[in-house]
C-alpha atoms as a PDB file:
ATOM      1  CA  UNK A   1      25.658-222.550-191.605  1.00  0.00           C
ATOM      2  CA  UNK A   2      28.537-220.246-191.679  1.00  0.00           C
ATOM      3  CA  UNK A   3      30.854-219.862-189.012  1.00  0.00           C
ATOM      4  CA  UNK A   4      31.388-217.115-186.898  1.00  0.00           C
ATOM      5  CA  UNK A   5      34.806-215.416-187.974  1.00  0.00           C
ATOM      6  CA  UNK A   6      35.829-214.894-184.001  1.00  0.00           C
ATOM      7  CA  UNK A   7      35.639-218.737-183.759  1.00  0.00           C
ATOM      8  CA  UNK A   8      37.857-219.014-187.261  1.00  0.00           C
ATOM      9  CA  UNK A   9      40.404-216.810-185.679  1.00  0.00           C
ATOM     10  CA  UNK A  10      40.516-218.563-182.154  1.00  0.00           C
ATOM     11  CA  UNK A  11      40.574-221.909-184.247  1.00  0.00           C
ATOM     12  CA  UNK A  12      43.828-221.260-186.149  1.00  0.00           C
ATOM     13  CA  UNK A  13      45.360-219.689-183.054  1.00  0.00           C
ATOM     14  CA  UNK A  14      44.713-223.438-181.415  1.00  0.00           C
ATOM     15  CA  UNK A  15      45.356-225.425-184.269  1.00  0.00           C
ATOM     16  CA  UNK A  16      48.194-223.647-186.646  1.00  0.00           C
ATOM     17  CA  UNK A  17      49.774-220.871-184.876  1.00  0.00           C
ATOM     18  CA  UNK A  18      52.308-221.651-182.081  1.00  0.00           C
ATOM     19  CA  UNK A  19      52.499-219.394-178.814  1.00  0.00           C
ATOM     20  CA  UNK A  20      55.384-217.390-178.926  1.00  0.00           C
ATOM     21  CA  UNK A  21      58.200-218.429-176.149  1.00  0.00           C
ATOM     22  CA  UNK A  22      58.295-217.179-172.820  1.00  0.00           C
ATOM     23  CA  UNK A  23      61.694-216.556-171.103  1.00  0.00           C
ATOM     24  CA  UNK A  24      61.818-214.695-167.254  1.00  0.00           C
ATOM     25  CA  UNK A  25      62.212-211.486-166.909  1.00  0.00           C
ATOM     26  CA  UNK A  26      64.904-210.788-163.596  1.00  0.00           C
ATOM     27  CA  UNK A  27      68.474-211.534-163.980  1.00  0.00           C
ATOM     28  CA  UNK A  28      68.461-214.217-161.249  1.00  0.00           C
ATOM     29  CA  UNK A  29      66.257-216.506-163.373  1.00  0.00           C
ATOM     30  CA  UNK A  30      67.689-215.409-166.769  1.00  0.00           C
ATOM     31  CA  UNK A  31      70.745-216.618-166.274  1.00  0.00           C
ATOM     32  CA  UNK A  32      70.048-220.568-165.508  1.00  0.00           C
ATOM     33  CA  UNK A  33      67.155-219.722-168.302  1.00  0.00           C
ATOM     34  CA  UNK A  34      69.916-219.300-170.603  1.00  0.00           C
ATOM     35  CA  UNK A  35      72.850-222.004-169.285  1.00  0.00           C
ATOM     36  CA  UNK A  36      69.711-224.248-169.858  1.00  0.00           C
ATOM     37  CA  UNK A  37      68.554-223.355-173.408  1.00  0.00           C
ATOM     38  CA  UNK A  38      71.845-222.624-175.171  1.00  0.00           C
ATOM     39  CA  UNK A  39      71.773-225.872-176.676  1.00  0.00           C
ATOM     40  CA  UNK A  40      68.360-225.690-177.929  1.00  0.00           C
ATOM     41  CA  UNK A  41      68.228-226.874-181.760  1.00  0.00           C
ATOM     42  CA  UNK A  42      65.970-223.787-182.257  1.00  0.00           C
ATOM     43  CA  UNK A  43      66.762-220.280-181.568  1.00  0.00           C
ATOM     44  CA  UNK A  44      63.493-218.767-180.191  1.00  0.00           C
ATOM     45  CA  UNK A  45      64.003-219.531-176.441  1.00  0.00           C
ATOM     46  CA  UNK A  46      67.285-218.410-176.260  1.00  0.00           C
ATOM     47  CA  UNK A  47      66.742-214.896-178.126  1.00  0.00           C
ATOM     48  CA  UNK A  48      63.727-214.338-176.179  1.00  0.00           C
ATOM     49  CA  UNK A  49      65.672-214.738-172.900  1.00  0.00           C
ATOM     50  CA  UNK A  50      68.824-212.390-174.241  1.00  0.00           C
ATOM     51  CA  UNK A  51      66.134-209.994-175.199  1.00  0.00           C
ATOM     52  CA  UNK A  52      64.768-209.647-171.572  1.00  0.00           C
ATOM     53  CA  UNK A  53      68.251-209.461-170.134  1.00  0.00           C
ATOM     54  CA  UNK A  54      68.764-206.794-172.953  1.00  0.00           C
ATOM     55  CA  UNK A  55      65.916-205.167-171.135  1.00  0.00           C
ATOM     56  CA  UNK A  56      66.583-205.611-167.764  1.00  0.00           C
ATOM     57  CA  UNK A  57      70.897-204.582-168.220  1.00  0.00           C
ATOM     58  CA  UNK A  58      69.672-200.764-169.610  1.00  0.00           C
ATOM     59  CA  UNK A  59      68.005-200.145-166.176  1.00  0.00           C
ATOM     60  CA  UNK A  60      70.111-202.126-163.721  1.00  0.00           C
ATOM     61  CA  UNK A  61      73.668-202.690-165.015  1.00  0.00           C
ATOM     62  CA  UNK A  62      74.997-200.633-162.421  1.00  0.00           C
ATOM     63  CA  UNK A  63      73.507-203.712-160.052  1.00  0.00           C
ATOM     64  CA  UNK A  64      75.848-205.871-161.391  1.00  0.00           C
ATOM     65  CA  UNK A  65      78.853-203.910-161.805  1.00  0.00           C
ATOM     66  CA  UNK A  66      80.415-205.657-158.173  1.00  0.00           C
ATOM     67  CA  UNK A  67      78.673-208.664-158.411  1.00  0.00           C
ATOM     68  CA  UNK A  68      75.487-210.433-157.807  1.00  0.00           C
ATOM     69  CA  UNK A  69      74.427-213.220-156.535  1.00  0.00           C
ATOM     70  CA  UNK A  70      72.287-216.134-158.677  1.00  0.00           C
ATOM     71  CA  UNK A  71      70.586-219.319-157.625  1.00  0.00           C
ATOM     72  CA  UNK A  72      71.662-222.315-158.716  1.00  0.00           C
ATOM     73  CA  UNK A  73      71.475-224.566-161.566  1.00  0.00           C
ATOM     74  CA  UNK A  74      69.168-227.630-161.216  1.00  0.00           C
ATOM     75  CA  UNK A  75      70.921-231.192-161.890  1.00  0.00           C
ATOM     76  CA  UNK A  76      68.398-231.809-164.452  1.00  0.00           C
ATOM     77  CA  UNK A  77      70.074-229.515-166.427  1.00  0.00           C
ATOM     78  CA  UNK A  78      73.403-230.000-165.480  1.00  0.00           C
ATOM     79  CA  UNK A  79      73.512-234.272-165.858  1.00  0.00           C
ATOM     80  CA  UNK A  80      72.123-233.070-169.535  1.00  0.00           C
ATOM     81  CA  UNK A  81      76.059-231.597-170.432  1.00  0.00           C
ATOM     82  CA  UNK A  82      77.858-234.628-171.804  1.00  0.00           C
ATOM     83  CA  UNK A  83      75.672-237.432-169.966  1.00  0.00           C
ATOM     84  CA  UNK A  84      77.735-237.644-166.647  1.00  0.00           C
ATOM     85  CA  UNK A  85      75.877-237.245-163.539  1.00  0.00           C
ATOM     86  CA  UNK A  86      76.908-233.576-162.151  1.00  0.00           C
ATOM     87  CA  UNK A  87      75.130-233.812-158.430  1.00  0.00           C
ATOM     88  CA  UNK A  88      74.987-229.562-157.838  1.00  0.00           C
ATOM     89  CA  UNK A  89      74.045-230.060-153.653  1.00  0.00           C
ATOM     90  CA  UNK A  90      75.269-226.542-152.527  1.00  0.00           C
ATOM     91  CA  UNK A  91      75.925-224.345-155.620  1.00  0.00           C
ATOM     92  CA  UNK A  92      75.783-220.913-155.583  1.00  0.00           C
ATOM     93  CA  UNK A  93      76.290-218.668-158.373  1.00  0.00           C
ATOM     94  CA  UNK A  94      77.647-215.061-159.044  1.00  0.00           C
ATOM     95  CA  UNK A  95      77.288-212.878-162.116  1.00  0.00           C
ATOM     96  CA  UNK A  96      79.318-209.736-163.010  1.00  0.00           C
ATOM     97  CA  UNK A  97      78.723-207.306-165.939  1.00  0.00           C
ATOM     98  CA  UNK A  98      80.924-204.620-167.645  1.00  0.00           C
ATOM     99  CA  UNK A  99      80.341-202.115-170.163  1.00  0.00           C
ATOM    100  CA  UNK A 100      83.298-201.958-173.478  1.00  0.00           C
ATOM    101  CA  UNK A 101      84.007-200.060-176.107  1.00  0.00           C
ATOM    102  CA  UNK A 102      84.537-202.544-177.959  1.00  0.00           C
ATOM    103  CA  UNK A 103      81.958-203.487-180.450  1.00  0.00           C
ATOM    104  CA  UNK A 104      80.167-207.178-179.617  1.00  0.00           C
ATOM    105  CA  UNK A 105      81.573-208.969-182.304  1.00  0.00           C
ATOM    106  CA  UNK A 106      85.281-207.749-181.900  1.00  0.00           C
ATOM    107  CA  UNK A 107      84.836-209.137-178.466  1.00  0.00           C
ATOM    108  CA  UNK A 108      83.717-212.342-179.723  1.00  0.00           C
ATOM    109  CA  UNK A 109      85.409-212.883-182.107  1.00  0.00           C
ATOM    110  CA  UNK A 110      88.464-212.576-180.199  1.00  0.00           C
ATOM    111  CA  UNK A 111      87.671-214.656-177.503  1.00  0.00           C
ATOM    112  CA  UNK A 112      87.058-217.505-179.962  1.00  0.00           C
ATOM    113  CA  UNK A 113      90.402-216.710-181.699  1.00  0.00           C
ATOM    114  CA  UNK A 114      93.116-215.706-178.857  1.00  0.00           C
ATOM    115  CA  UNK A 115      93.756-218.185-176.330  1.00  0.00           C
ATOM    116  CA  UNK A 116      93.603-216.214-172.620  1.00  0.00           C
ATOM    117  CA  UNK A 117      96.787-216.689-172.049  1.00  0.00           C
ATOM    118  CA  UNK A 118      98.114-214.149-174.910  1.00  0.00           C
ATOM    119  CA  UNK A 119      95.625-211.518-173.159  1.00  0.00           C
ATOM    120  CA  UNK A 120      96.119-212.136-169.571  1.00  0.00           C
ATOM    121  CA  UNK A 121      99.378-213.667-169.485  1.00  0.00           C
ATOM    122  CA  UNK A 122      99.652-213.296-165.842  1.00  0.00           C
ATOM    123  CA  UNK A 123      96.682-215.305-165.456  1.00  0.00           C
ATOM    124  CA  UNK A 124      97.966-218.331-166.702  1.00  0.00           C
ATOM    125  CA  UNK A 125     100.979-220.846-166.703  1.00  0.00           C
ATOM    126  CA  UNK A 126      99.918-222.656-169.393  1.00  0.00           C
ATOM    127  CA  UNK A 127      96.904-222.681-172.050  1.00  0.00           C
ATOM    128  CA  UNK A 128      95.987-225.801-174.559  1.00  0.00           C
ATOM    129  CA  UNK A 129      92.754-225.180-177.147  1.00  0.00           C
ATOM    130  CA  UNK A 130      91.481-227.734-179.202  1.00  0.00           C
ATOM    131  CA  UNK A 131      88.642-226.566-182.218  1.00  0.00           C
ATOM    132  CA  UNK A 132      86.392-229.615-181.915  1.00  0.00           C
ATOM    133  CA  UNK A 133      83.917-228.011-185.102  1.00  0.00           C
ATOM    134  CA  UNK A 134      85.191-225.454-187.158  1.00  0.00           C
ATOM    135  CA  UNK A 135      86.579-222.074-185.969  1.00  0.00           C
ATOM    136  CA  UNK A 136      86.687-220.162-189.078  1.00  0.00           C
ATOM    137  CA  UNK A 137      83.284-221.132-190.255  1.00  0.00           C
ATOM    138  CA  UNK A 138      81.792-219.977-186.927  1.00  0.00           C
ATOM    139  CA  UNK A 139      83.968-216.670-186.596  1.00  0.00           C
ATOM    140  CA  UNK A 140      82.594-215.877-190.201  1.00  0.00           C
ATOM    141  CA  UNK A 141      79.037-216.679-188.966  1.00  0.00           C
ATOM    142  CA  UNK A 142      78.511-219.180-191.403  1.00  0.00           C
ATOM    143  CA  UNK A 143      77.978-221.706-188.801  1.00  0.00           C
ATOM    144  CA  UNK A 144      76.371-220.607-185.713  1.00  0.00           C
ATOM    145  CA  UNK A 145      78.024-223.190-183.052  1.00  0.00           C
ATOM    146  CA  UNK A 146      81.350-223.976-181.988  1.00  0.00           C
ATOM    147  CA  UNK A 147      83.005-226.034-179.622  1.00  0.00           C
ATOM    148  CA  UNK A 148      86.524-226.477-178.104  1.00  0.00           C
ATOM    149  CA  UNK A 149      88.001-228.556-175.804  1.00  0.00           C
ATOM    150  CA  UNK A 150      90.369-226.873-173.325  1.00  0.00           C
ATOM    151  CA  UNK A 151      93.431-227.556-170.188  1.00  0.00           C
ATOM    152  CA  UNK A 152      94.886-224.906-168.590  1.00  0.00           C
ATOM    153  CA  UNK A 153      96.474-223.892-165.496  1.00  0.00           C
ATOM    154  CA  UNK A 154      95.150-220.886-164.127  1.00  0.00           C
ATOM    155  CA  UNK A 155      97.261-218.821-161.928  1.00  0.00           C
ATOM    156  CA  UNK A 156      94.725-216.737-159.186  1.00  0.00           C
ATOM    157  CA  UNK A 157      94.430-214.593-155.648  1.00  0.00           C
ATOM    158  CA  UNK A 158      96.923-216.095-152.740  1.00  0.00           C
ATOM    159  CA  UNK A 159      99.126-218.141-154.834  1.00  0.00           C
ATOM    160  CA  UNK A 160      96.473-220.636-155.900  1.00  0.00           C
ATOM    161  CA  UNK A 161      97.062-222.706-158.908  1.00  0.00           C
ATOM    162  CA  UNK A 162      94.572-225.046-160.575  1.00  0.00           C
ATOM    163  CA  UNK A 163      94.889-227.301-163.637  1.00  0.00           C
ATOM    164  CA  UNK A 164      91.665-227.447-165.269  1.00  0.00           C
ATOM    165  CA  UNK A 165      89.822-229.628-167.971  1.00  0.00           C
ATOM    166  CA  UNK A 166      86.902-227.475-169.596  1.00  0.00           C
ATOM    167  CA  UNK A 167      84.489-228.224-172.884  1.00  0.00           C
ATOM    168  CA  UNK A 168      83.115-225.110-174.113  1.00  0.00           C
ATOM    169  CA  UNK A 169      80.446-224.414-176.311  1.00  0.00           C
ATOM    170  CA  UNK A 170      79.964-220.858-178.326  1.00  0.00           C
ATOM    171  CA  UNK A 171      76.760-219.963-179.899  1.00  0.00           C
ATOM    172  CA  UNK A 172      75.293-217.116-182.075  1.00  0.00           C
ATOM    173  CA  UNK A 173      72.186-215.837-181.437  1.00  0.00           C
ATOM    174  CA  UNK A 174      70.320-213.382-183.302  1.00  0.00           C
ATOM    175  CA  UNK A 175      68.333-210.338-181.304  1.00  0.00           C
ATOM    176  CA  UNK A 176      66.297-207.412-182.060  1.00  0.00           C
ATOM    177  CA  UNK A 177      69.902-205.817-180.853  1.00  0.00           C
ATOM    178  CA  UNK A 178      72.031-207.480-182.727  1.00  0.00           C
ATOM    179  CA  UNK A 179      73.852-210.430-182.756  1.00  0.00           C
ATOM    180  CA  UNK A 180      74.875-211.771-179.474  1.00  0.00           C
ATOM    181  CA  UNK A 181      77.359-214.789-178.379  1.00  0.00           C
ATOM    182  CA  UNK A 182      77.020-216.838-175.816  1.00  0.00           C
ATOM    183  CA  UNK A 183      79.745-219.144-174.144  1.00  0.00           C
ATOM    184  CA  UNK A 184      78.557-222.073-172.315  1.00  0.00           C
ATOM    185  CA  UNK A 185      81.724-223.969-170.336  1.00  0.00           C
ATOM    186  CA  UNK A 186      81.706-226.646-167.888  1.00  0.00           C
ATOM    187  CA  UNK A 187      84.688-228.185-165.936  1.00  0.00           C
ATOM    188  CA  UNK A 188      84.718-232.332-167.345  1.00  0.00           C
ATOM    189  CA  UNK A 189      86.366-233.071-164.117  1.00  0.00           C
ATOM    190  CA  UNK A 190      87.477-231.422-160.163  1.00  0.00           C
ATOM    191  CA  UNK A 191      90.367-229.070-161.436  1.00  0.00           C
ATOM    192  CA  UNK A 192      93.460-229.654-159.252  1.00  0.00           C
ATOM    193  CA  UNK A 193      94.341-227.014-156.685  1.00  0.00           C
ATOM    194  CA  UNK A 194      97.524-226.575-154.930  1.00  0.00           C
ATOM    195  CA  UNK A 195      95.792-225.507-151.632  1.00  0.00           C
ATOM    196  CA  UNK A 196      94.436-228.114-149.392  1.00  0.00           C
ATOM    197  CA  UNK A 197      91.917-225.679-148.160  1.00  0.00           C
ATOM    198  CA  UNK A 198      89.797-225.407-151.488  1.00  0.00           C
ATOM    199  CA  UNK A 199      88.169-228.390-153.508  1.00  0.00           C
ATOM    200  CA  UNK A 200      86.037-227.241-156.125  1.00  0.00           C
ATOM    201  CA  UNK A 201      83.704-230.262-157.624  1.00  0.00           C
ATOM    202  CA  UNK A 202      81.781-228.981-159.972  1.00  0.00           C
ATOM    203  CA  UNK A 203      82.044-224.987-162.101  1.00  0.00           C
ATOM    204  CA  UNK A 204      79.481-223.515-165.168  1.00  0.00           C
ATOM    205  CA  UNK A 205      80.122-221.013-166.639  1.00  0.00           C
ATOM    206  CA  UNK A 206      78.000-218.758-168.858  1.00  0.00           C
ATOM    207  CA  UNK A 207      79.570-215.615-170.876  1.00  0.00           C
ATOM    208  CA  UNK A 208      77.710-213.528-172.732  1.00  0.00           C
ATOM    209  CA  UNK A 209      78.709-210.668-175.219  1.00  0.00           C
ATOM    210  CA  UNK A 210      76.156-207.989-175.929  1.00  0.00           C
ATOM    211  CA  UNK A 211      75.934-205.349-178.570  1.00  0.00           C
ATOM    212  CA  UNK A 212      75.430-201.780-176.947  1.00  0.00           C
ATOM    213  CA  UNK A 213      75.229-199.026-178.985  1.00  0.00           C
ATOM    214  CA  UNK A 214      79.266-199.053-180.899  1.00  0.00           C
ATOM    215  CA  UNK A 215      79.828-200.505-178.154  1.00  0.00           C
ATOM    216  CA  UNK A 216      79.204-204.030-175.790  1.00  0.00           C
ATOM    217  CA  UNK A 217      78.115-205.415-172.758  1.00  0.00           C
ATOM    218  CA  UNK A 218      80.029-208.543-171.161  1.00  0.00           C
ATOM    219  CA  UNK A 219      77.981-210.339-168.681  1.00  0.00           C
ATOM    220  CA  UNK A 220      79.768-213.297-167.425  1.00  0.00           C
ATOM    221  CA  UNK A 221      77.978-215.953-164.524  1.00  0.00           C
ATOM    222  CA  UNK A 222      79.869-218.673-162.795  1.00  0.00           C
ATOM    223  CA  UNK A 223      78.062-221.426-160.313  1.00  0.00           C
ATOM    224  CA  UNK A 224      80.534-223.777-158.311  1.00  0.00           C
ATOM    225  CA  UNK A 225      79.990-226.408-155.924  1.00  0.00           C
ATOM    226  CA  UNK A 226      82.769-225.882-153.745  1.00  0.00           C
ATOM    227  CA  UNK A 227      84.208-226.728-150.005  1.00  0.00           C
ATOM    228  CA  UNK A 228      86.353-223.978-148.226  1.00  0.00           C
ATOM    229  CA  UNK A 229      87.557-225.109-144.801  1.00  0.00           C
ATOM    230  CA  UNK A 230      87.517-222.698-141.898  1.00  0.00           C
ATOM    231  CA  UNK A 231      86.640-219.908-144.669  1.00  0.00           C
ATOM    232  CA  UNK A 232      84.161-216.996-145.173  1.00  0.00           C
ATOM    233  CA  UNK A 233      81.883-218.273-146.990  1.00  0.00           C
ATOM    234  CA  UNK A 234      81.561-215.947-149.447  1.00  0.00           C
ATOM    235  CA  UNK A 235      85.643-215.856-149.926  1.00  0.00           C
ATOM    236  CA  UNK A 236      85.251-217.799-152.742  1.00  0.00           C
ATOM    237  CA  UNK A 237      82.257-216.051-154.439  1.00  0.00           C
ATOM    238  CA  UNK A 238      84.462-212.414-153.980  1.00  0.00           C
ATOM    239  CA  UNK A 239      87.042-214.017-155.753  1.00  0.00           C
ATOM    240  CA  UNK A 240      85.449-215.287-158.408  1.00  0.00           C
ATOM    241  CA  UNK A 241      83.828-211.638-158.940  1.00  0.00           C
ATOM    242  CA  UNK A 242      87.324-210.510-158.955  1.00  0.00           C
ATOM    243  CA  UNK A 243      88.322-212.588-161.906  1.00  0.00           C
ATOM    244  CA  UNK A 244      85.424-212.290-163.967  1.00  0.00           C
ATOM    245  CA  UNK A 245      85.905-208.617-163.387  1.00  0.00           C
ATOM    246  CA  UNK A 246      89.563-209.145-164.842  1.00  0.00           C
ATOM    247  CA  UNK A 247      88.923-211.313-167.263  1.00  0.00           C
ATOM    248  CA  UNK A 248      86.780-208.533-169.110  1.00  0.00           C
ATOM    249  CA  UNK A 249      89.496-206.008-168.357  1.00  0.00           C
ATOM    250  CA  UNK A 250      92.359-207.835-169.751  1.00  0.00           C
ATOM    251  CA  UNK A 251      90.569-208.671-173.164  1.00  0.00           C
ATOM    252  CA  UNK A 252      89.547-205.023-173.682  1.00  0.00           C
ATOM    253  CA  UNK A 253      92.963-204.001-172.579  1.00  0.00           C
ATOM    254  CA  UNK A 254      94.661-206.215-175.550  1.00  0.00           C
ATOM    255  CA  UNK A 255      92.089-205.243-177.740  1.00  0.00           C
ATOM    256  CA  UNK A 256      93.412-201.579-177.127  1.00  0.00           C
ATOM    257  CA  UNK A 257      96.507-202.508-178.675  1.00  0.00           C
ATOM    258  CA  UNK A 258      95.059-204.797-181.148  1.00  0.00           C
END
């Protein structure tokens, strides 16, 4: 008895043939989609959900130009960073994007090689990088991971200062656009703050670099769990905005003259 070719077909799709991933499609979700699946062994999760953003940035960029508001990460991802329990009760998240002419992997490359405080000296009293894997063999794209391990003392809005312990990890990702890196950063410990009126527990941070055209897009998303005493609460969240914002505008600015 011979069977029916239909039933051949539907067999191998069961059997030999894996579904191809599925990543959300709104920014809100995309952004914890990919926080969550940067350190996937495999690439396909991760490309499928930088391809939707891809998709979703070329209608509503402008959306994001001041700021927008995310939802929060889930601890289950979170306590998965470097095996310490990260309790997230109260996050909230923002995400900023701006457009560069810059080409994506100028941008990258330069945020993996120049500490921030050569580009945004202003920014910071003091900056210490440590490569944990290799630099070079990741700027030349022979590797596709990197991570450092970073203090620094930022220097922000209202003559705050905060000393800060961050691991970082940078990954390549290949796209139908191009090649795209993503930054994946979270704070080992409460930074120390100089103002009695602001304890931030826990910060994540996700930057992303984008190939446009010649040119790039730099979406960056930070989610804190924070207390602000006899604050607006969203005094905090406009502030972080504002440094994303600058961040993006100092690099391009050295760049410039780079």
């Amino acid at each position: 008895m011979k069977t029916p070719i239909p039933m051949i077909v539907a067999t191998l799709a069961l059997t030999g043939c894996p579904r191809p991933p599925e990543a959300p499609e709104t920014l809100d979700e995309l952004c914890g989609f990919l926080f969550e699946h940067h350190a996937d062994e495999t690439p396909e999760y991760m490309a499928a959900g930088l391809e939707n953003l891809d998709v979703w940035l070329a209608d509503h960029i402008e959306e994001t130009e001041e700021g927008y508001e995310v939802t929060g990460l889930t601890q289950g991802v979170t306590d998965t960073l470097d095996g310490q329990a990260r309790p997230v009760e109260g996050i909230f998240g923002v995400t900023v994007a701006t457009s560069s002419a810059h080409a994506a992997d100028t941008k990258a490359r330069a945020l993996v090689q120049v500490d921030p405080d050569e580009f945004a000296p202003d920014n910071y009293v003091s900056y210490e990088r440590d490569y944990v894997t290799d630099e070079g063999c990741f700027v030349d794209r022979d590797c596709l991971r990197l991570d450092t391990d970073e203090v620094f003392e930022g220097a922000l809005a209202l003559d705050i200062t905060s000393i800060n312990h961050a691991y970082n990890e940078y990954l390549w990702t290949e796209t139908a656009a191009g090649w795209v890196m993503a930054q994946r950063a979270f704070l080992v410990e409460p930074p120390e703050i100089n103002v009695a009126w602001l304890q931030v527990d826990q910060q994540f941070y996700l930057n992303l670099i984008l190939p446009d055209g010649d040119g790039s897009v730099h979406l960056q998303t930070t989610w804190m769990v924070a207390e602000q005493d006899d604050l607006p609460e969203n005094m905090v969240m406009n502030m972080t905005i504002a440094g994303m914002v600058e961040n993006a505008e100092n690099l391009d600015a050295w760049l410039d003259e780079n």
